[in-house]
N, C-alpha and C. Protein backbone atom coordinates (compact mmCIF):
# COMPACT_ATOMS: atom_id res chain seq x y z
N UNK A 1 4.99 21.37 -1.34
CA UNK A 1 4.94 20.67 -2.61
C UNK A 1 6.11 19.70 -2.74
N UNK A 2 6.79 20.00 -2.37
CA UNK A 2 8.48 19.16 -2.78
C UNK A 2 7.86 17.99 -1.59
N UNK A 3 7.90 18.03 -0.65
CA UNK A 3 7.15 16.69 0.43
C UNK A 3 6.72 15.95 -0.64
N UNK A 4 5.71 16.42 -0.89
CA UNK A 4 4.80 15.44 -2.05
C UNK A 4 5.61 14.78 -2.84
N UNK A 5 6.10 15.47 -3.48
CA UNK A 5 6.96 15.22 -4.64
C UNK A 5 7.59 14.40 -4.32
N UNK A 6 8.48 14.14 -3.16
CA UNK A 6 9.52 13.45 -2.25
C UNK A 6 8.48 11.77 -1.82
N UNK A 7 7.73 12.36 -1.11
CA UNK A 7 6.69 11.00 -0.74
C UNK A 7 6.50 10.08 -1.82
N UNK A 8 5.78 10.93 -3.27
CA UNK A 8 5.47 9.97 -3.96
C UNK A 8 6.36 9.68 -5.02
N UNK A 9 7.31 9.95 -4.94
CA UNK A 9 9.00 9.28 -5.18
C UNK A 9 9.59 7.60 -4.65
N UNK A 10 9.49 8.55 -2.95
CA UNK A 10 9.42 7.01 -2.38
C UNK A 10 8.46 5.70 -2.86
N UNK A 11 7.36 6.51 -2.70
CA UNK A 11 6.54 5.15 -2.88
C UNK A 11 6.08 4.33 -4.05
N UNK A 12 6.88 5.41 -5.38
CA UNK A 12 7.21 4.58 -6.52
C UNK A 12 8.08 3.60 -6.54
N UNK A 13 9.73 4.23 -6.19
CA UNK A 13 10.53 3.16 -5.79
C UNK A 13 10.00 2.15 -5.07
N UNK A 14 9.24 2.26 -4.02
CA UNK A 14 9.26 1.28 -3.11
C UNK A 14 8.45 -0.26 -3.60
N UNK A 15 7.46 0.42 -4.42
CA UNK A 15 6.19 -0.22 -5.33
C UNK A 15 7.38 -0.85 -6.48
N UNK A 16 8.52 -0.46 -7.19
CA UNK A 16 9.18 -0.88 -7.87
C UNK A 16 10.06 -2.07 -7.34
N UNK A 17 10.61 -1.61 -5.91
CA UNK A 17 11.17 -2.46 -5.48
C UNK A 17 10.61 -4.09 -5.16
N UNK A 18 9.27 -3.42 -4.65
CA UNK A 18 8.31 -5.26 -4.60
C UNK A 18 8.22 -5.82 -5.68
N UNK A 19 8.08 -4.84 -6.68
CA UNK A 19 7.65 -5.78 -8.39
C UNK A 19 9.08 -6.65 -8.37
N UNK A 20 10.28 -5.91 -8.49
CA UNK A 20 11.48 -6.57 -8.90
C UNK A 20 11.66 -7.82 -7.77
N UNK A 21 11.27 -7.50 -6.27
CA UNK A 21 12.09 -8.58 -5.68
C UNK A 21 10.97 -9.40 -6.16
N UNK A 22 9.49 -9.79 -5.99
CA UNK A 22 8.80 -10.65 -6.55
C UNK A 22 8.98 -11.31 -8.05
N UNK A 23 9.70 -10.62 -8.68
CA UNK A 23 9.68 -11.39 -9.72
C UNK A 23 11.46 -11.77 -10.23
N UNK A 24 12.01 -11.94 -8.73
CA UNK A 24 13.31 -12.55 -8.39
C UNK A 24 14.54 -11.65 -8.69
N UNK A 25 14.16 -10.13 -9.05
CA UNK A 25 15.55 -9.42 -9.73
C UNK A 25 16.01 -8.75 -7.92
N UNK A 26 16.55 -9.55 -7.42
CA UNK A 26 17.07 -8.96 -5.98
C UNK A 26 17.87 -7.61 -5.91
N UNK A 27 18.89 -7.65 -7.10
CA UNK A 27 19.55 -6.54 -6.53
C UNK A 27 19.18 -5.20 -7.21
N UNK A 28 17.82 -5.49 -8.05
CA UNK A 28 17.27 -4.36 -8.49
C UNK A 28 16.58 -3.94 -7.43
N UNK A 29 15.82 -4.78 -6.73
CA UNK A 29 15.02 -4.38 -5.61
C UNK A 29 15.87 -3.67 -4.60
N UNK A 30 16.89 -4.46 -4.28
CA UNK A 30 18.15 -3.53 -3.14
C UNK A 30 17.93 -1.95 -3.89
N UNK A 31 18.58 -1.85 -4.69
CA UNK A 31 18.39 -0.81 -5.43
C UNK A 31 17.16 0.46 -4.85
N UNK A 32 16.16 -0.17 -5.52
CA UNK A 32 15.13 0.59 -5.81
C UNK A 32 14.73 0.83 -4.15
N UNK A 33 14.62 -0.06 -3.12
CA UNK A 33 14.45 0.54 -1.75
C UNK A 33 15.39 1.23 -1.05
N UNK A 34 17.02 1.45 -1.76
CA UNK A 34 17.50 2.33 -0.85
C UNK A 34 17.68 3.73 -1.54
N UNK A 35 17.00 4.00 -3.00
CA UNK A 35 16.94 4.94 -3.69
C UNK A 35 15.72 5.18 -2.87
N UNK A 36 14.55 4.71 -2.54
CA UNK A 36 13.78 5.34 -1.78
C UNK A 36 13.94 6.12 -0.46
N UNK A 37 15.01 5.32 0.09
CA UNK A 37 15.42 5.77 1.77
C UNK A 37 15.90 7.14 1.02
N UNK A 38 16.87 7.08 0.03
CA UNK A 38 17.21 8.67 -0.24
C UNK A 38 16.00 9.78 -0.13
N UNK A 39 14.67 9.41 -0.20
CA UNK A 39 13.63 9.94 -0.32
C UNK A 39 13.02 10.27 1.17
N UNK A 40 13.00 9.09 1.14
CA UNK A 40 12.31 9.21 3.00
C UNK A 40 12.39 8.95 4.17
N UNK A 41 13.82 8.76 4.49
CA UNK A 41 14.78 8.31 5.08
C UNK A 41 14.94 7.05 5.57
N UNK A 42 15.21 6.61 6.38
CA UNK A 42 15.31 5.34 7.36
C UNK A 42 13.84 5.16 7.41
N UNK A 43 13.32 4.08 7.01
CA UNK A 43 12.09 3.18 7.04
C UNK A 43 12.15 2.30 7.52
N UNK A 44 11.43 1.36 8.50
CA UNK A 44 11.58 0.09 9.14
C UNK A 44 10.95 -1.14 7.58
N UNK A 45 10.14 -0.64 6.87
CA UNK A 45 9.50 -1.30 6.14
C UNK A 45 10.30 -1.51 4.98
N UNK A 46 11.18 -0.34 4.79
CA UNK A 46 12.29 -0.25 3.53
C UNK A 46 13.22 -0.84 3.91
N UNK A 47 13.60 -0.82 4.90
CA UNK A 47 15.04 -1.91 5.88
C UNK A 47 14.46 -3.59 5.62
N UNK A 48 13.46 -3.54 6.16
CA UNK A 48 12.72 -4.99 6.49
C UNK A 48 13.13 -5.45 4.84
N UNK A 49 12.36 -4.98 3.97
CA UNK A 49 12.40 -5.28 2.66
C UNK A 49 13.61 -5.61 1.95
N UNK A 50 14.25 -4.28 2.20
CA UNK A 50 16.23 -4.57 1.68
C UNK A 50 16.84 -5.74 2.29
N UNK A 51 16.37 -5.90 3.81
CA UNK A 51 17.40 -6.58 4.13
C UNK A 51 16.55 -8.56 3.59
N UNK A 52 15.64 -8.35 3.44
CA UNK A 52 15.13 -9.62 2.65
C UNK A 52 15.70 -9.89 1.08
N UNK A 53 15.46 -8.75 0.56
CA UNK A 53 16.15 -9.15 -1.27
C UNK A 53 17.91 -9.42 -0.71
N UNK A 54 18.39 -8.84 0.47
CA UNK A 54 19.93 -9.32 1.02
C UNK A 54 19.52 -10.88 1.07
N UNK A 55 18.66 -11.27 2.08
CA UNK A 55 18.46 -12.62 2.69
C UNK A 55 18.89 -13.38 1.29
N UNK A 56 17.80 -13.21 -0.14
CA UNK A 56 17.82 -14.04 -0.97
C UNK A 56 18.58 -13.73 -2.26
N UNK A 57 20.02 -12.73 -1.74
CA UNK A 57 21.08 -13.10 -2.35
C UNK A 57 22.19 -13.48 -1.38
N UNK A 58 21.99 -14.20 -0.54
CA UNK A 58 22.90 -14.72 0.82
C UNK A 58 23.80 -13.95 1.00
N UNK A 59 23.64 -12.19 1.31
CA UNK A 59 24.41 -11.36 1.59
C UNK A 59 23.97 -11.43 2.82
N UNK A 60 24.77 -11.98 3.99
CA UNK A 60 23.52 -12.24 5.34
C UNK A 60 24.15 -10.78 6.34
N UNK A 61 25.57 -10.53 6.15
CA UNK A 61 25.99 -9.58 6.90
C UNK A 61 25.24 -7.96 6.08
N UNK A 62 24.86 -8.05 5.00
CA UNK A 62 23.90 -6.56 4.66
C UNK A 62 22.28 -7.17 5.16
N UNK A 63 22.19 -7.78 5.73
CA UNK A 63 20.46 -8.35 5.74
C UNK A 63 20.74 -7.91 6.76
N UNK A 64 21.98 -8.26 7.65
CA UNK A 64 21.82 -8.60 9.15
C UNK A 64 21.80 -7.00 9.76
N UNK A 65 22.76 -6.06 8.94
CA UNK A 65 22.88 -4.67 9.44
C UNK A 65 21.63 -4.02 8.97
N UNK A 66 20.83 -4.10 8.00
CA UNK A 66 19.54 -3.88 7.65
C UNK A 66 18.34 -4.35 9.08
N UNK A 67 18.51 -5.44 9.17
CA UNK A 67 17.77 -5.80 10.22
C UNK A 67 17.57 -5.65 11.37
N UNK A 68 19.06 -5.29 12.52
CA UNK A 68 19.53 -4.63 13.37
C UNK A 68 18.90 -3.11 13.35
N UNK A 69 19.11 -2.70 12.53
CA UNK A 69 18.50 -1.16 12.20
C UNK A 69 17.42 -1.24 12.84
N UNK A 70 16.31 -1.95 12.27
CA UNK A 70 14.85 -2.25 12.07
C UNK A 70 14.22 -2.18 13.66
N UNK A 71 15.41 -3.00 14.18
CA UNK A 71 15.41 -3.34 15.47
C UNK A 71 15.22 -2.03 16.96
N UNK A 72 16.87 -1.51 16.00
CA UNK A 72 16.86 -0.31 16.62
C UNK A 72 15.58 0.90 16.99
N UNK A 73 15.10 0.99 15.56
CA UNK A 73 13.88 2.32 15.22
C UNK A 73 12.90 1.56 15.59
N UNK A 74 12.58 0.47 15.56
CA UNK A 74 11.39 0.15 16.00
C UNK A 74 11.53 -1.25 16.81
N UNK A 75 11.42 -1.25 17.94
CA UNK A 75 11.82 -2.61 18.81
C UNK A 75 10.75 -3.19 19.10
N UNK A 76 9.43 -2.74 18.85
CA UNK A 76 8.08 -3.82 18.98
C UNK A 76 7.60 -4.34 18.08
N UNK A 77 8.73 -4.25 16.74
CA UNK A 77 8.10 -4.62 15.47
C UNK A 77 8.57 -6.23 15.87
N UNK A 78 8.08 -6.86 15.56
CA UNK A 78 8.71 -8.60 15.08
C UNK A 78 9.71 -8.97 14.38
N UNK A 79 9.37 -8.31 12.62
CA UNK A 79 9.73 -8.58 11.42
C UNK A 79 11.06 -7.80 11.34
N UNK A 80 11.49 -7.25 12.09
CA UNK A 80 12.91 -6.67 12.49
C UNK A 80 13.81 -8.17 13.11
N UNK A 81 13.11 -8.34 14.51
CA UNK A 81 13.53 -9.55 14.35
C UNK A 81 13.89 -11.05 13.98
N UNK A 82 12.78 -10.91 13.47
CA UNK A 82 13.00 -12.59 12.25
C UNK A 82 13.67 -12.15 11.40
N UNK A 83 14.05 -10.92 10.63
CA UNK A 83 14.81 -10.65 9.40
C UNK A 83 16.35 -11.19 10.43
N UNK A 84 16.72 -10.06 11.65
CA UNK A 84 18.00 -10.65 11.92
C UNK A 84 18.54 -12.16 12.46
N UNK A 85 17.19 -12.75 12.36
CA UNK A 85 17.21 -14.57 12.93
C UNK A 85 17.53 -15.26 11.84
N UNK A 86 17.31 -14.70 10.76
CA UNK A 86 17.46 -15.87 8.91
C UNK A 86 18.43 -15.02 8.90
N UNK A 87 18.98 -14.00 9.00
CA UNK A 87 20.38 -13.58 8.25
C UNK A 87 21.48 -14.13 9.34
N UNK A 88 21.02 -14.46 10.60
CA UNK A 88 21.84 -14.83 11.52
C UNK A 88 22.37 -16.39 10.96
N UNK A 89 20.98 -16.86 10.77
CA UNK A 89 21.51 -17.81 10.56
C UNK A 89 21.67 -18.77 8.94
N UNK A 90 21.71 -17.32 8.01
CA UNK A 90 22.72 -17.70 7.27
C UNK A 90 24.30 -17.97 7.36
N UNK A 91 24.18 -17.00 8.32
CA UNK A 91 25.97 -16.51 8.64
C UNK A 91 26.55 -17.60 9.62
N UNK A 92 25.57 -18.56 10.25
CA UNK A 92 26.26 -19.63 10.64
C UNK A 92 25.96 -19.44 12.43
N UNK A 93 25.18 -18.41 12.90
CA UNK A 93 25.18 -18.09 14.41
C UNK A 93 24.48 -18.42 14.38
N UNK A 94 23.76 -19.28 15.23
CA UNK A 94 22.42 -19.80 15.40
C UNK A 94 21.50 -19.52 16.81
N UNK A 95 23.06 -19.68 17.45
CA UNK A 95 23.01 -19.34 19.10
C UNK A 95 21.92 -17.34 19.39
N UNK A 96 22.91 -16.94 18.44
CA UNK A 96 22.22 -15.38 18.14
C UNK A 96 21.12 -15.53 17.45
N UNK A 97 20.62 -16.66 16.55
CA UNK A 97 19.42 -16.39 15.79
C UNK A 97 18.64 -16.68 16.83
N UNK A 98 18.69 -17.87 17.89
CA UNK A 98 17.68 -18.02 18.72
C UNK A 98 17.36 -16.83 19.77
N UNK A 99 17.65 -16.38 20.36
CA UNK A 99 17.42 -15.12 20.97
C UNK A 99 16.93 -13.74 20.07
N UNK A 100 17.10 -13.78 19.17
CA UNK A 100 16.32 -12.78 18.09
C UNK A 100 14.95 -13.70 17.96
N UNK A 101 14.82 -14.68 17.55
CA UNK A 101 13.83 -15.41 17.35
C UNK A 101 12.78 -15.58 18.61
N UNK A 102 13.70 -15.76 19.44
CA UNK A 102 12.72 -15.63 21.25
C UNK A 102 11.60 -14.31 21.22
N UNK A 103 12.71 -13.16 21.27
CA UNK A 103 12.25 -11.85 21.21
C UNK A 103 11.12 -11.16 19.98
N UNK A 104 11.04 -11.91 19.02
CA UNK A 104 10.12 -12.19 17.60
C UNK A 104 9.17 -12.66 18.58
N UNK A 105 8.97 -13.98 19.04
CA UNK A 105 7.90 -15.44 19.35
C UNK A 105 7.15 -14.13 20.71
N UNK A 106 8.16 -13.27 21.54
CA UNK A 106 7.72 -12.55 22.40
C UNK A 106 6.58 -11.64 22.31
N UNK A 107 7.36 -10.79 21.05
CA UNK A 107 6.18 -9.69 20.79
C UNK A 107 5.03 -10.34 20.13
N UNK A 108 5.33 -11.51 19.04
CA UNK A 108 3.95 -11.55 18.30
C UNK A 108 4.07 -13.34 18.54
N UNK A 109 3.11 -13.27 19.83
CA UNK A 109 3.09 -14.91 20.34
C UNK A 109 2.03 -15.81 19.80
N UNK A 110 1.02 -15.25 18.40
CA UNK A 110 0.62 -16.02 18.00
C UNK A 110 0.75 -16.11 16.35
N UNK A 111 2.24 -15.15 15.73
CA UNK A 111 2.38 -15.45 14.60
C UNK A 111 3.34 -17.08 14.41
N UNK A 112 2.76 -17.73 13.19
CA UNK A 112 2.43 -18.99 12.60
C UNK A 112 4.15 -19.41 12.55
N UNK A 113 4.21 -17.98 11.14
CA UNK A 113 6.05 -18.31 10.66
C UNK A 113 6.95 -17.95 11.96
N UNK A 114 7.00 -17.57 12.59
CA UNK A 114 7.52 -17.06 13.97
C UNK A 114 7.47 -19.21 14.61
N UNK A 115 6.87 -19.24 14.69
CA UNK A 115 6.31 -20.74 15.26
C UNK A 115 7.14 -21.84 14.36
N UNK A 116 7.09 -21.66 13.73
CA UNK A 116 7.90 -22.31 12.37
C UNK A 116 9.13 -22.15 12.54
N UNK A 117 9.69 -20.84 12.32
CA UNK A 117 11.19 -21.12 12.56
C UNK A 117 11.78 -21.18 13.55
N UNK A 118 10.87 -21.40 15.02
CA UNK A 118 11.23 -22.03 15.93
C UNK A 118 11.35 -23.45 16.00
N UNK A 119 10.99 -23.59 15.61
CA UNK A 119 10.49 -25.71 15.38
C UNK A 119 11.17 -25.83 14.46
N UNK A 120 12.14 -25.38 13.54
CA UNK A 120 13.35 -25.27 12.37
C UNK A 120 14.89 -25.40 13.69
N UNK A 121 14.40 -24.96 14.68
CA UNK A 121 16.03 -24.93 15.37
C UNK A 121 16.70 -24.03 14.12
N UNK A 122 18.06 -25.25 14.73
CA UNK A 122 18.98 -24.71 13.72
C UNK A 122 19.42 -24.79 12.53
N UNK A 123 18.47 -25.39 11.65
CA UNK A 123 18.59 -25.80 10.91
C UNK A 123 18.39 -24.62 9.99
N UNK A 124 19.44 -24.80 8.60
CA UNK A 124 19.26 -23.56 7.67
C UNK A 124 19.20 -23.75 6.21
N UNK A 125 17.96 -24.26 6.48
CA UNK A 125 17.53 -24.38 4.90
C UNK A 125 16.52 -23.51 4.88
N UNK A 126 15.99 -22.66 6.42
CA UNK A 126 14.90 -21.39 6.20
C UNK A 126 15.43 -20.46 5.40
């Protein structure tokens, strides 16, 4: 019973956390997805997410350790790596965003935005 209880904890927060970052309250969303991890631990989807409401409060070094994570637990995901390619290259590395970005274009060689922020270089207005 407590599982349950625990699961659908998380997935309130987590459902809370999309409402807030969609409707621009970022660090409520930070919030609300790592009150979920208290729930269900390390998530690639709860990382991915946190470290995006990071992206779009240009906290690029919490996006970037969020994203790294992502990387870690799950290394065939993509979206692990494009999260650490835009926080990379908020932070001004670009050299490192491209090789995260390679390894993105690798696993998923016919996603669009992947394609896109390759043809962006270095440029960081992504």
């Amino acid at each position: 019973m407590e599982r349950t209880d625990s699961s659908e904890t998380a997935r309130a927060l987590c459902e809370d956390g999309n409402r807030q970052y969609q409707e621009g309250r970022f660090w409520e969303a930070v919030d609300s997805y790592s009150k979920a991890m208290d729930f269900k631990g390390e998530d690639t989807h709860l990382l991915s997410n946190r470290s995006a409401a990071y992206l779009n409060l240009r906290k690029g070094d919490l996006a970037l350790a969020d994203a790294r994570r992502c990387v870690e637990l799950r290394p065939e995901w993509s979206k692990g790596y494009v999260k650490a390619a835009l926080a990379l290259r908020l932070l001004g590395k670009y050299g490192e965003a491209g090789v995260f970005l390679e390894k993105a274009a690798e696993i998923a060689p016919h996603d669009q935005y992947i394609k896109v922020l390759e043809k962006a270089g270095s440029s960081d207005e992504l």
